[in-house]
PDB file of N, CA and C in Angstrom:
ATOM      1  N   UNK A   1     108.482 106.679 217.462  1.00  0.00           N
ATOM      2  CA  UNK A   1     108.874 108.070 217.388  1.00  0.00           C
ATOM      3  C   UNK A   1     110.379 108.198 217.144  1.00  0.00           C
ATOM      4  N   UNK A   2     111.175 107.321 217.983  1.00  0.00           N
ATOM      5  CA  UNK A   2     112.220 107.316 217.979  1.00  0.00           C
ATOM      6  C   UNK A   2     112.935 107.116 216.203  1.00  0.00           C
ATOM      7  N   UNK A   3     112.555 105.822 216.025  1.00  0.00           N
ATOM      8  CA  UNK A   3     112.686 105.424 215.288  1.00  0.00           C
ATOM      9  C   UNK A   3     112.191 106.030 213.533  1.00  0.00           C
ATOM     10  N   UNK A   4     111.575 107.103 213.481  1.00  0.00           N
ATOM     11  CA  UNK A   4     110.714 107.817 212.898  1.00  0.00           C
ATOM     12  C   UNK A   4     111.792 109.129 212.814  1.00  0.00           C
ATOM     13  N   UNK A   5     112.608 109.622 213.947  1.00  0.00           N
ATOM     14  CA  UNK A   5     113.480 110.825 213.650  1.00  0.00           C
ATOM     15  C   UNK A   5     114.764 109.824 212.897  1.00  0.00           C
ATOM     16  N   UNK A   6     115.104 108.511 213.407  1.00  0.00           N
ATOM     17  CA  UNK A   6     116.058 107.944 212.794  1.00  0.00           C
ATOM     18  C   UNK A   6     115.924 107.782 211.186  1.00  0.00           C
ATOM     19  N   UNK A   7     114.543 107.406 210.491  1.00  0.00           N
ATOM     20  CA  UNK A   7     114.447 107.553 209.135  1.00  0.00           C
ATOM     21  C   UNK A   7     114.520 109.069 208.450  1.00  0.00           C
ATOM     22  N   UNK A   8     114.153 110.251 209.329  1.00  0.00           N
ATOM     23  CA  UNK A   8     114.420 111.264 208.602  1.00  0.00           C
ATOM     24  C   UNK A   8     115.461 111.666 208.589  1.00  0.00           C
ATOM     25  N   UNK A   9     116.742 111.532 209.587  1.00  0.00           N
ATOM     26  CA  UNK A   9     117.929 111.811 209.554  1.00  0.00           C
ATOM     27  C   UNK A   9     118.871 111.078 208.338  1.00  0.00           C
ATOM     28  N   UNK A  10     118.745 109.511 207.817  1.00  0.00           N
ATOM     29  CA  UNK A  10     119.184 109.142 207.078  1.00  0.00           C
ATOM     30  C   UNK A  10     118.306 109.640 205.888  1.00  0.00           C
ATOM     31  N   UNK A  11     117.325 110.026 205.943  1.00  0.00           N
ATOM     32  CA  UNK A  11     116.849 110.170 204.142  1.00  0.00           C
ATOM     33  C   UNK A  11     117.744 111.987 204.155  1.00  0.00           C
ATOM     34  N   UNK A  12     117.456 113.090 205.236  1.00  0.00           N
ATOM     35  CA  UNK A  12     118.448 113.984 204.676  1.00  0.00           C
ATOM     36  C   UNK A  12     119.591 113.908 204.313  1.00  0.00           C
ATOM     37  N   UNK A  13     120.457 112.816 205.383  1.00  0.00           N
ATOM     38  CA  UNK A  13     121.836 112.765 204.902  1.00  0.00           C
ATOM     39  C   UNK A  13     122.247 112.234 203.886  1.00  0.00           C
ATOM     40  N   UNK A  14     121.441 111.498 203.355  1.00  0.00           N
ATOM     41  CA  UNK A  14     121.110 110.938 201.542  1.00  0.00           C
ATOM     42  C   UNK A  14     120.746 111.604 200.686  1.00  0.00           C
ATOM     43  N   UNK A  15     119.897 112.330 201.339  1.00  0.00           N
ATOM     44  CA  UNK A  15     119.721 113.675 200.275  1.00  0.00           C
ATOM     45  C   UNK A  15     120.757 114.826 200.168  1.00  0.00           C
ATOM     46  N   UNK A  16     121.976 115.005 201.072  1.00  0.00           N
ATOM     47  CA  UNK A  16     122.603 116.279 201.231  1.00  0.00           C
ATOM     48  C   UNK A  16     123.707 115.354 200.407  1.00  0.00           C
ATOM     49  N   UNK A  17     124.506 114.249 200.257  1.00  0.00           N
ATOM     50  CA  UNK A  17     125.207 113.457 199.425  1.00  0.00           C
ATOM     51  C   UNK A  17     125.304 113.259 198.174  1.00  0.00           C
ATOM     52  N   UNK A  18     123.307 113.071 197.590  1.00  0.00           N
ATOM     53  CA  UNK A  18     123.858 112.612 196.741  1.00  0.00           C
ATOM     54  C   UNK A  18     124.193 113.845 195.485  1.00  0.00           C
ATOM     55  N   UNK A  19     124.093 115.088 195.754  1.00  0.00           N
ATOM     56  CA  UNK A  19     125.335 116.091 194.410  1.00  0.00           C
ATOM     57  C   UNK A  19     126.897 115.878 194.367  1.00  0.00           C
ATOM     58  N   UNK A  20     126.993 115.026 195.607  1.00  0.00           N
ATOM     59  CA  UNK A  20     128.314 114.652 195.408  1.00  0.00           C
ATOM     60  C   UNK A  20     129.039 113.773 194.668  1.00  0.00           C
ATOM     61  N   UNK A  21     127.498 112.558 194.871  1.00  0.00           N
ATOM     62  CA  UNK A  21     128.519 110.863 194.321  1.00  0.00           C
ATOM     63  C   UNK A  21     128.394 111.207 192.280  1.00  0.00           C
ATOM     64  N   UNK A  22     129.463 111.055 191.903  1.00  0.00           N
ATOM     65  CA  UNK A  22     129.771 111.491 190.668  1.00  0.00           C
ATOM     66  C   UNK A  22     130.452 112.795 190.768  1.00  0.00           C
ATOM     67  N   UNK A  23     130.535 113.276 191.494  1.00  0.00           N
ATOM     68  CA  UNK A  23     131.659 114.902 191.078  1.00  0.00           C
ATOM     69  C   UNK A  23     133.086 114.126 191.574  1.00  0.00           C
ATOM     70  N   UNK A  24     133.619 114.404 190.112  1.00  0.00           N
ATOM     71  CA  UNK A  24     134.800 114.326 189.897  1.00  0.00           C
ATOM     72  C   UNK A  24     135.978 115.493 190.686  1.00  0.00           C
ATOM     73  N   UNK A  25     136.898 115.695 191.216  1.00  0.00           N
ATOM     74  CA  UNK A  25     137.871 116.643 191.907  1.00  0.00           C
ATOM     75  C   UNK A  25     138.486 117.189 190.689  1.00  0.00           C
ATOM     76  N   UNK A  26     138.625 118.337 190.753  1.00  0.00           N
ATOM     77  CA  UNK A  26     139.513 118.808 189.582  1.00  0.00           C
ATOM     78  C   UNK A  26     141.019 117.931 189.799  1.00  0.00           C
ATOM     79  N   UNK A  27     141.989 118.396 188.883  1.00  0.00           N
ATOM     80  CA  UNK A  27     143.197 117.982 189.437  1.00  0.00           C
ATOM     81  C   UNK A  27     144.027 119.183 189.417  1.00  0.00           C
ATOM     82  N   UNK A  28     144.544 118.391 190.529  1.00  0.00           N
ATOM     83  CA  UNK A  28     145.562 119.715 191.016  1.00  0.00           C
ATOM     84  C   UNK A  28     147.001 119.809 190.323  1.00  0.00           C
ATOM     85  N   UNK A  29     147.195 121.176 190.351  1.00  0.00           N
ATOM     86  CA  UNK A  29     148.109 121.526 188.929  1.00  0.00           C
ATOM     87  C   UNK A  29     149.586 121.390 189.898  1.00  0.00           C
ATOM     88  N   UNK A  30     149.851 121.371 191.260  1.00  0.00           N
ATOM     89  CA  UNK A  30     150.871 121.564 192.060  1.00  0.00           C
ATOM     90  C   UNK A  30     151.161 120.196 192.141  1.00  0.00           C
ATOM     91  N   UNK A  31     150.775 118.951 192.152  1.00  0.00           N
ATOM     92  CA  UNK A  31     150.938 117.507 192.438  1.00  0.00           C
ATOM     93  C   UNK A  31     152.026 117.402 191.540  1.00  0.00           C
ATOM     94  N   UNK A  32     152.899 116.687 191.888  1.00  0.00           N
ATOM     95  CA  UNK A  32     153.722 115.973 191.564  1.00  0.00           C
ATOM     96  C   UNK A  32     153.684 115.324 190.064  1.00  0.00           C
ATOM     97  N   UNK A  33     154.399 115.300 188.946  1.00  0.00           N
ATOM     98  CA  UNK A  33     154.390 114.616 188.011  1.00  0.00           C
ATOM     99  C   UNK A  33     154.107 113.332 188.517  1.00  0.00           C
ATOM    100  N   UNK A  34     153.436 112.039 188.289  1.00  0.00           N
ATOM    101  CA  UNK A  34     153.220 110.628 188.216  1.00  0.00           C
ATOM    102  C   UNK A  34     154.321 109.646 187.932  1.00  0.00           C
ATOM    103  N   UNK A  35     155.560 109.330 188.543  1.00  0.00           N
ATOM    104  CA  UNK A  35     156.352 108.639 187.417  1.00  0.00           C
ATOM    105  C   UNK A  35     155.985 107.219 186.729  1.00  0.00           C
ATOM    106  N   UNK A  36     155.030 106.606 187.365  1.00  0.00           N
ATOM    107  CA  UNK A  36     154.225 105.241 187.211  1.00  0.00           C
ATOM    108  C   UNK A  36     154.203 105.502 185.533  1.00  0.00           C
ATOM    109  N   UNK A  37     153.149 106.734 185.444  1.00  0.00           N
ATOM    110  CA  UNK A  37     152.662 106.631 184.364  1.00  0.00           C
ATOM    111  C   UNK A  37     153.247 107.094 182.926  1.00  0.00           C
ATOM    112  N   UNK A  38     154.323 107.275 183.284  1.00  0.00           N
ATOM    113  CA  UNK A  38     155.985 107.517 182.091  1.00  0.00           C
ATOM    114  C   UNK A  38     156.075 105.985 182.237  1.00  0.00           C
ATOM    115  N   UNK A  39     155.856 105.121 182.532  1.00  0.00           N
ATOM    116  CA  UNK A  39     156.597 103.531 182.448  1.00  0.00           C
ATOM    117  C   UNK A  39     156.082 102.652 180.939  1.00  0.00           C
ATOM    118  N   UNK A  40     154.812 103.362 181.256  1.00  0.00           N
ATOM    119  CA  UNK A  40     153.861 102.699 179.659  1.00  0.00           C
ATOM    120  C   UNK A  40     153.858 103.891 178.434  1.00  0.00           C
ATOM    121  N   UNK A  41     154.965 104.634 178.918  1.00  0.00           N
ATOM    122  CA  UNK A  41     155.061 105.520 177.187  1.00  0.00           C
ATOM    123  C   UNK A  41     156.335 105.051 176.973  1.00  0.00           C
ATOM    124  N   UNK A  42     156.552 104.554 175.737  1.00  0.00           N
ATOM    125  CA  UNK A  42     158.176 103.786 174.907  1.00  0.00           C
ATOM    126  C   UNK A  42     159.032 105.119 174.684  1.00  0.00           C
ATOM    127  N   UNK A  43     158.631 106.511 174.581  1.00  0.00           N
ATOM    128  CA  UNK A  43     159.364 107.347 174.405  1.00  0.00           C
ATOM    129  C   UNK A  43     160.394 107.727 175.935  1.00  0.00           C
ATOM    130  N   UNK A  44     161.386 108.005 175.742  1.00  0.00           N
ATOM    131  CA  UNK A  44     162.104 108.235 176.662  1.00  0.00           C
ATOM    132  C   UNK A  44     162.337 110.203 176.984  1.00  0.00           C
ATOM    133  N   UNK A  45     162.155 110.296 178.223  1.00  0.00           N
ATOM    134  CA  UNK A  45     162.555 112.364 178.291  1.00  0.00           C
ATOM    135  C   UNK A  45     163.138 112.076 179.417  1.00  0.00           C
ATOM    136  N   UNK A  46     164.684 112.743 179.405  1.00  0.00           N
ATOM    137  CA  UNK A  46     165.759 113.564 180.191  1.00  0.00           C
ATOM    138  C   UNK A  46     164.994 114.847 180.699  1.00  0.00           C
ATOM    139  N   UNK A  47     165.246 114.592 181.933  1.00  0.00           N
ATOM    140  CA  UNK A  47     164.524 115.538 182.537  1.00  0.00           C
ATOM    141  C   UNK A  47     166.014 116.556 183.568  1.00  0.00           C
ATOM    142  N   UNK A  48     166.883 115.697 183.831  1.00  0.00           N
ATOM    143  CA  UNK A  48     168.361 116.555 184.150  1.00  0.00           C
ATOM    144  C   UNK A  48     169.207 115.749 184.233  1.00  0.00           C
ATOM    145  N   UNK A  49     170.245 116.261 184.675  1.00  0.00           N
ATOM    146  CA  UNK A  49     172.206 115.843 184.276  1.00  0.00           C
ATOM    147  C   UNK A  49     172.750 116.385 185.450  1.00  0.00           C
ATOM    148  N   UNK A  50     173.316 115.878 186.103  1.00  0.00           N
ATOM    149  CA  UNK A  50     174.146 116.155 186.639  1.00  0.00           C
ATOM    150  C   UNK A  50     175.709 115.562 186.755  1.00  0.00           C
ATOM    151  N   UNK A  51     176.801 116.444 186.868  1.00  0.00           N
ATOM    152  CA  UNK A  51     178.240 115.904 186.271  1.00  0.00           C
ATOM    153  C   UNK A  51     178.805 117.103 187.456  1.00  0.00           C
ATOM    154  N   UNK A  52     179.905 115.965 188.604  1.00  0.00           N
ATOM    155  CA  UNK A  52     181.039 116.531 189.186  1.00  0.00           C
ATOM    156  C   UNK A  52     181.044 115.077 189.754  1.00  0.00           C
ATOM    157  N   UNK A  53     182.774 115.674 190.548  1.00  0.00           N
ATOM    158  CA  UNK A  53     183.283 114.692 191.294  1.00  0.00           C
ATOM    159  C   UNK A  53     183.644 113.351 190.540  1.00  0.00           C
ATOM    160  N   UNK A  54     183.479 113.468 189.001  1.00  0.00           N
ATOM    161  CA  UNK A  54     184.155 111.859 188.672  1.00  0.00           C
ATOM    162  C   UNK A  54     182.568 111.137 188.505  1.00  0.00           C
ATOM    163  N   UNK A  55     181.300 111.354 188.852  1.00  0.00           N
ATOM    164  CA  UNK A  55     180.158 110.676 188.426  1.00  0.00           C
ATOM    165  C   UNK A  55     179.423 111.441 187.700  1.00  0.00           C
ATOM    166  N   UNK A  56     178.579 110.829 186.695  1.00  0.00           N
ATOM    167  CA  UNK A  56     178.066 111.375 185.661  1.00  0.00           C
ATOM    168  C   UNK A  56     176.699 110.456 185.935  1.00  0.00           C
ATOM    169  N   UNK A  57     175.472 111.507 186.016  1.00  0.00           N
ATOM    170  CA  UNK A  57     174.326 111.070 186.565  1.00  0.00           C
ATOM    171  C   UNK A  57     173.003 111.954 185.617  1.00  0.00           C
ATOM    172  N   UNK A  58     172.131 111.173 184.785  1.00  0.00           N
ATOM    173  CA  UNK A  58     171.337 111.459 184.917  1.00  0.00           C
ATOM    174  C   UNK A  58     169.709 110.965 184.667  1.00  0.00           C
ATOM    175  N   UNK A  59     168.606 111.748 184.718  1.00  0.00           N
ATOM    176  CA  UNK A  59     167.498 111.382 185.268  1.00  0.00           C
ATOM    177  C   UNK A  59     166.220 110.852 183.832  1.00  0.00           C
ATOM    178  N   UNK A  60     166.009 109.867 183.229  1.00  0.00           N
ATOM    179  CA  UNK A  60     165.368 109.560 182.683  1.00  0.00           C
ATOM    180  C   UNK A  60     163.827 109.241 182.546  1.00  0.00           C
ATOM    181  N   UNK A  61     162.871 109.658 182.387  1.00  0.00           N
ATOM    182  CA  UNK A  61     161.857 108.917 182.817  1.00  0.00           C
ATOM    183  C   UNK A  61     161.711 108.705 183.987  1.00  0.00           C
ATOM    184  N   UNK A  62     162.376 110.112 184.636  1.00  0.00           N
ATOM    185  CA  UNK A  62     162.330 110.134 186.560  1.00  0.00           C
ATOM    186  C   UNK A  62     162.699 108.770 187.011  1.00  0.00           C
ATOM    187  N   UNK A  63     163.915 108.250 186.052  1.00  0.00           N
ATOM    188  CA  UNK A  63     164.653 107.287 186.613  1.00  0.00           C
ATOM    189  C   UNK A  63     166.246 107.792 186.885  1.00  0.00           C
ATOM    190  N   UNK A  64     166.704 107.649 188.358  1.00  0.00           N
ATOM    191  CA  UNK A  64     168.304 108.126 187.609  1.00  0.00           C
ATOM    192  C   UNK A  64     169.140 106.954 187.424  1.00  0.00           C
ATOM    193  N   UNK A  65     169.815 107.343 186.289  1.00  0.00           N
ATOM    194  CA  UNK A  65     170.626 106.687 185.471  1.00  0.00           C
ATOM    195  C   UNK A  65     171.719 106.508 185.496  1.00  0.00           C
ATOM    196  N   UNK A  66     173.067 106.130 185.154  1.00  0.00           N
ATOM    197  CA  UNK A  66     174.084 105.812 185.424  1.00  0.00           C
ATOM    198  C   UNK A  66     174.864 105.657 183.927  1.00  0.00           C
ATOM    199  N   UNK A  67     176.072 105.360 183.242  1.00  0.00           N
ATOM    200  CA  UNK A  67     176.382 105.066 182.240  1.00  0.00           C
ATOM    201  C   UNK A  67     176.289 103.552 182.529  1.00  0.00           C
ATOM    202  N   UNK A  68     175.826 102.673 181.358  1.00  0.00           N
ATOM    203  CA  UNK A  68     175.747 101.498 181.414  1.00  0.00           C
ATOM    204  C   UNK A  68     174.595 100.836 181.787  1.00  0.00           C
ATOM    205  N   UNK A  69     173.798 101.612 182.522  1.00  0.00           N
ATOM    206  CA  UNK A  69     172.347 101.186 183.338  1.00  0.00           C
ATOM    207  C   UNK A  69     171.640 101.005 181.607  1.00  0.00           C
ATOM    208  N   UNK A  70     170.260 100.175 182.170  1.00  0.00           N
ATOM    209  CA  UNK A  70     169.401  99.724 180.893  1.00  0.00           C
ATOM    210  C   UNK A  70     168.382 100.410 181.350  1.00  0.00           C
ATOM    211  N   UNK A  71     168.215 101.409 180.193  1.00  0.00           N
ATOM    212  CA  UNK A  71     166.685 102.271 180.181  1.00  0.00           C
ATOM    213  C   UNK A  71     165.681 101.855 179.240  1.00  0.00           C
ATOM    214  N   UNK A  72     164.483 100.727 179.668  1.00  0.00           N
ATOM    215  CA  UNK A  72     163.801 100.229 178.604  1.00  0.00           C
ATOM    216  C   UNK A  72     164.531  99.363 178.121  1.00  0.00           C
ATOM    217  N   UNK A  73     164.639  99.730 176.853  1.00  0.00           N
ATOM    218  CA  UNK A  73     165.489  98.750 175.598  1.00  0.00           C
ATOM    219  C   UNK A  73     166.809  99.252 175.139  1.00  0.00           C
ATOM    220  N   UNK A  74     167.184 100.207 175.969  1.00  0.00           N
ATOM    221  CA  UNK A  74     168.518 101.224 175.595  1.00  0.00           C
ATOM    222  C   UNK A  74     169.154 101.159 176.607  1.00  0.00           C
ATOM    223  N   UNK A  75     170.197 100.958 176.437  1.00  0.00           N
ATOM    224  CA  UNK A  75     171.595 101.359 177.754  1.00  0.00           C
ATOM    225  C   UNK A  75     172.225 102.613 177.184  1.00  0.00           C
ATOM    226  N   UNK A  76     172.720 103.228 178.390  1.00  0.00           N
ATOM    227  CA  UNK A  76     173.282 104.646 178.629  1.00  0.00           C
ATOM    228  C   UNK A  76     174.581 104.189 178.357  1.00  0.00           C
ATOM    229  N   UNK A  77     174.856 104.969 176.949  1.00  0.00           N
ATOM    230  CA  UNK A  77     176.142 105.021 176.850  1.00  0.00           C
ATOM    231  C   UNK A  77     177.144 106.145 176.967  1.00  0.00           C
ATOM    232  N   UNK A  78     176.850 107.466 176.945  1.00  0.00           N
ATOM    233  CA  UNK A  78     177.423 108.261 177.530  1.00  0.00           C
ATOM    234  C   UNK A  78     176.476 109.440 178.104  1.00  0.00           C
ATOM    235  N   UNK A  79     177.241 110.302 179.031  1.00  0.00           N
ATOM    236  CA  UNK A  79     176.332 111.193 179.172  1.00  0.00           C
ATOM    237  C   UNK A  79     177.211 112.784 179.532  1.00  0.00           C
ATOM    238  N   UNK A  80     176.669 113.539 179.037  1.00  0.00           N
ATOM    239  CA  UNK A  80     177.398 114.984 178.666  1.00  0.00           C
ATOM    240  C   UNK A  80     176.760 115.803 179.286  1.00  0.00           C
ATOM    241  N   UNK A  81     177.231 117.338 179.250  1.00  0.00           N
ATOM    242  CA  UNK A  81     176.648 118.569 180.261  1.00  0.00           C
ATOM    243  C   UNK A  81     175.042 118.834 179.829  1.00  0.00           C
ATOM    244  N   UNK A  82     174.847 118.252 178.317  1.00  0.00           N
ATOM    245  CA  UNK A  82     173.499 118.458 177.538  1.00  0.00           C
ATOM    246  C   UNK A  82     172.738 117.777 176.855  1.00  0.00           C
ATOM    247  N   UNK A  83     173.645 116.432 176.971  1.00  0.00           N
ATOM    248  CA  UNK A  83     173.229 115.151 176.607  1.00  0.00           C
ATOM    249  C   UNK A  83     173.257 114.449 176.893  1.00  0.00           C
ATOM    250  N   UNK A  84     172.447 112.752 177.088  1.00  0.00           N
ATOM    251  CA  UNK A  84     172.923 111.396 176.724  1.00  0.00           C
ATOM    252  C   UNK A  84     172.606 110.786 175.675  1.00  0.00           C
ATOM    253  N   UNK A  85     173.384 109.856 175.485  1.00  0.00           N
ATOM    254  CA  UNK A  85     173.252 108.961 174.547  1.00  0.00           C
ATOM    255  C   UNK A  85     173.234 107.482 174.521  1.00  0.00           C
ATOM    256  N   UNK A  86     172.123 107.003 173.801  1.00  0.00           N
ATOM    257  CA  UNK A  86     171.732 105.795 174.385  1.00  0.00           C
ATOM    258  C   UNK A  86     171.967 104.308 173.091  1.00  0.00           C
ATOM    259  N   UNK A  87     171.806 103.633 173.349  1.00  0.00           N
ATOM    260  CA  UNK A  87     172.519 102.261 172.285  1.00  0.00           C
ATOM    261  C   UNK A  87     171.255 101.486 172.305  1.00  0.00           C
ATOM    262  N   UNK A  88     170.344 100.827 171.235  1.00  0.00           N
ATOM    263  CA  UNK A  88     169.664  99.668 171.461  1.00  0.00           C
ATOM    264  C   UNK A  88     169.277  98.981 169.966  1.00  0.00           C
ATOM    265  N   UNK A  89     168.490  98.513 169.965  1.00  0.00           N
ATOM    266  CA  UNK A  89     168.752  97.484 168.542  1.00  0.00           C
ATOM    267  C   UNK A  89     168.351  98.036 167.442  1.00  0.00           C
ATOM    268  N   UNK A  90     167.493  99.297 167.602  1.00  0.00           N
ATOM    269  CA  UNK A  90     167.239 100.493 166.600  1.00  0.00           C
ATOM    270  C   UNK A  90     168.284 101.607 166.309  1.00  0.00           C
ATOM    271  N   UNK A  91     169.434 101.125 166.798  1.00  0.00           N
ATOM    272  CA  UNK A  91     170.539 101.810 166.964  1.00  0.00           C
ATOM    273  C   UNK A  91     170.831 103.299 167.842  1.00  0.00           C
ATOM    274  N   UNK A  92     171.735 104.263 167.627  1.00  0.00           N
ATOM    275  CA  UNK A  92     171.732 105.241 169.085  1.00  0.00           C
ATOM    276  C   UNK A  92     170.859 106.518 168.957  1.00  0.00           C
ATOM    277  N   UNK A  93     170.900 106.597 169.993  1.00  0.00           N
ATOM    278  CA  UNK A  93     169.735 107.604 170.394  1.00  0.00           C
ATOM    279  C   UNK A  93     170.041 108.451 171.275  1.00  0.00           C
ATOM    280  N   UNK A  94     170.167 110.284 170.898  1.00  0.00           N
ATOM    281  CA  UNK A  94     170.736 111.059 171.608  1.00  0.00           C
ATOM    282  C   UNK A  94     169.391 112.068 172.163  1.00  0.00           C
ATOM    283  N   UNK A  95     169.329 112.216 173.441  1.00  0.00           N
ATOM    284  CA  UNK A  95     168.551 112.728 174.261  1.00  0.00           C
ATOM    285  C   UNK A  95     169.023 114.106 174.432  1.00  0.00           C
ATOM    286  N   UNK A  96     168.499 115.295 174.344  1.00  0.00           N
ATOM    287  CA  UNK A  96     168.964 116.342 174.305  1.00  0.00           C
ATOM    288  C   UNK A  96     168.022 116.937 175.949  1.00  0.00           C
ATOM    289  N   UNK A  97     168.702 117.623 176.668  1.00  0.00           N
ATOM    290  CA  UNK A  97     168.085 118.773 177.827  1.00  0.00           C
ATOM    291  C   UNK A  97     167.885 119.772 177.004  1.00  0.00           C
ATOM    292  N   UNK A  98     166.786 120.217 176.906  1.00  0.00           N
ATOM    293  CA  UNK A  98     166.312 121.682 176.773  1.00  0.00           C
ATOM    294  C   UNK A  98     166.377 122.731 176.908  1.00  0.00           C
ATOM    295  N   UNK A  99     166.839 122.587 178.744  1.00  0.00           N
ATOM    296  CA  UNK A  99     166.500 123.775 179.791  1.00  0.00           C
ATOM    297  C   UNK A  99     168.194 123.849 179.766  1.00  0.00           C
ATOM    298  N   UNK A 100     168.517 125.300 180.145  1.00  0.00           N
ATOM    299  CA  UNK A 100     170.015 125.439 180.539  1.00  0.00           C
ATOM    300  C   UNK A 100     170.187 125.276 181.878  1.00  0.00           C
ATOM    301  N   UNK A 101     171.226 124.701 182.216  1.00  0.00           N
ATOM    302  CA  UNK A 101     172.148 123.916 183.328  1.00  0.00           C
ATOM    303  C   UNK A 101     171.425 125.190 184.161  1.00  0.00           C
ATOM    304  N   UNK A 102     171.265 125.056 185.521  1.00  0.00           N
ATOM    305  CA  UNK A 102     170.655 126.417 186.191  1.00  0.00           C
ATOM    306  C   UNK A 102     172.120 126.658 187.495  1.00  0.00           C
ATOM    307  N   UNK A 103     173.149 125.313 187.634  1.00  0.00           N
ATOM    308  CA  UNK A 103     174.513 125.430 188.295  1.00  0.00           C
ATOM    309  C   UNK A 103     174.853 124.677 187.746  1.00  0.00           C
ATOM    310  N   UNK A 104     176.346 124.409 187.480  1.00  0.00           N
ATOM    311  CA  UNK A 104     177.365 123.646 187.187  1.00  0.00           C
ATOM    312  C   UNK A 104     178.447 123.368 188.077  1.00  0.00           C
ATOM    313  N   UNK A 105     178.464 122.239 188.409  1.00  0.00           N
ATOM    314  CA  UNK A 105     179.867 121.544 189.160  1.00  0.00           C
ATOM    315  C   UNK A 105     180.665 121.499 188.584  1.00  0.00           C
ATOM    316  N   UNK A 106     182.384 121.726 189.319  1.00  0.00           N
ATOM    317  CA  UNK A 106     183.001 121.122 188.667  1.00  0.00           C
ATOM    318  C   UNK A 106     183.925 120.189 189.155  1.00  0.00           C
ATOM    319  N   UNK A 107     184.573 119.111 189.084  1.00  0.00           N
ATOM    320  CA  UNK A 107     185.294 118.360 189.876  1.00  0.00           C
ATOM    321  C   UNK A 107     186.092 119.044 190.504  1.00  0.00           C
TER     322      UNK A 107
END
């Protein structure tokens, strides 16, 4: 008897499961960009800049950057209020920001 309510409890709870196994979760639109998955695209996107105090910083491939740092196959050779610009064996490559500065520092 016992043993008889124990098989019907697992065949419902197998039955109330299985519309689940295969449903995929939507994805959620608030999560976080991935930066993993910018590592296996060769294209490079500036995503911001920041400039005061004598350092000049900015964010590549949700990497931050530095002048001189190696991005990929390119080193940062300069970097401006709206640009960087980058050096590699395909020669230079200027990264433009899009978005306008939303504050500006100034030393």
């Amino acid at each position: 008897m016992m043993n008889m309510r124990l098989i019907r409890l697992v065949f419902i709870a197998m039955i109330g499961i299985t519309p689940l196994i295969g449903y995929a979760m939507p994805v959620d639109p608030t999560r976080p960009f991935d930066i993993s998955s910018s590592r296996h695209d060769s294209r490079l996107a500036l995503s911001a800049i920041m400039i005061g105090s004598g350092k000049r910083i900015a964010v590549i491939n949700g990497r931050i950057v530095h002048i001189g740092d190696q991005v990929g196959f390119a080193k940062v050779v300069s970097i401006e209020p709206n640009q960087v610009q980058l050096i590699s064996s395909q020669g230079m490559e200027t990264l433009t920001l899009l978005v306008n500065p939303l504050r500006k520092v100034y030393p």
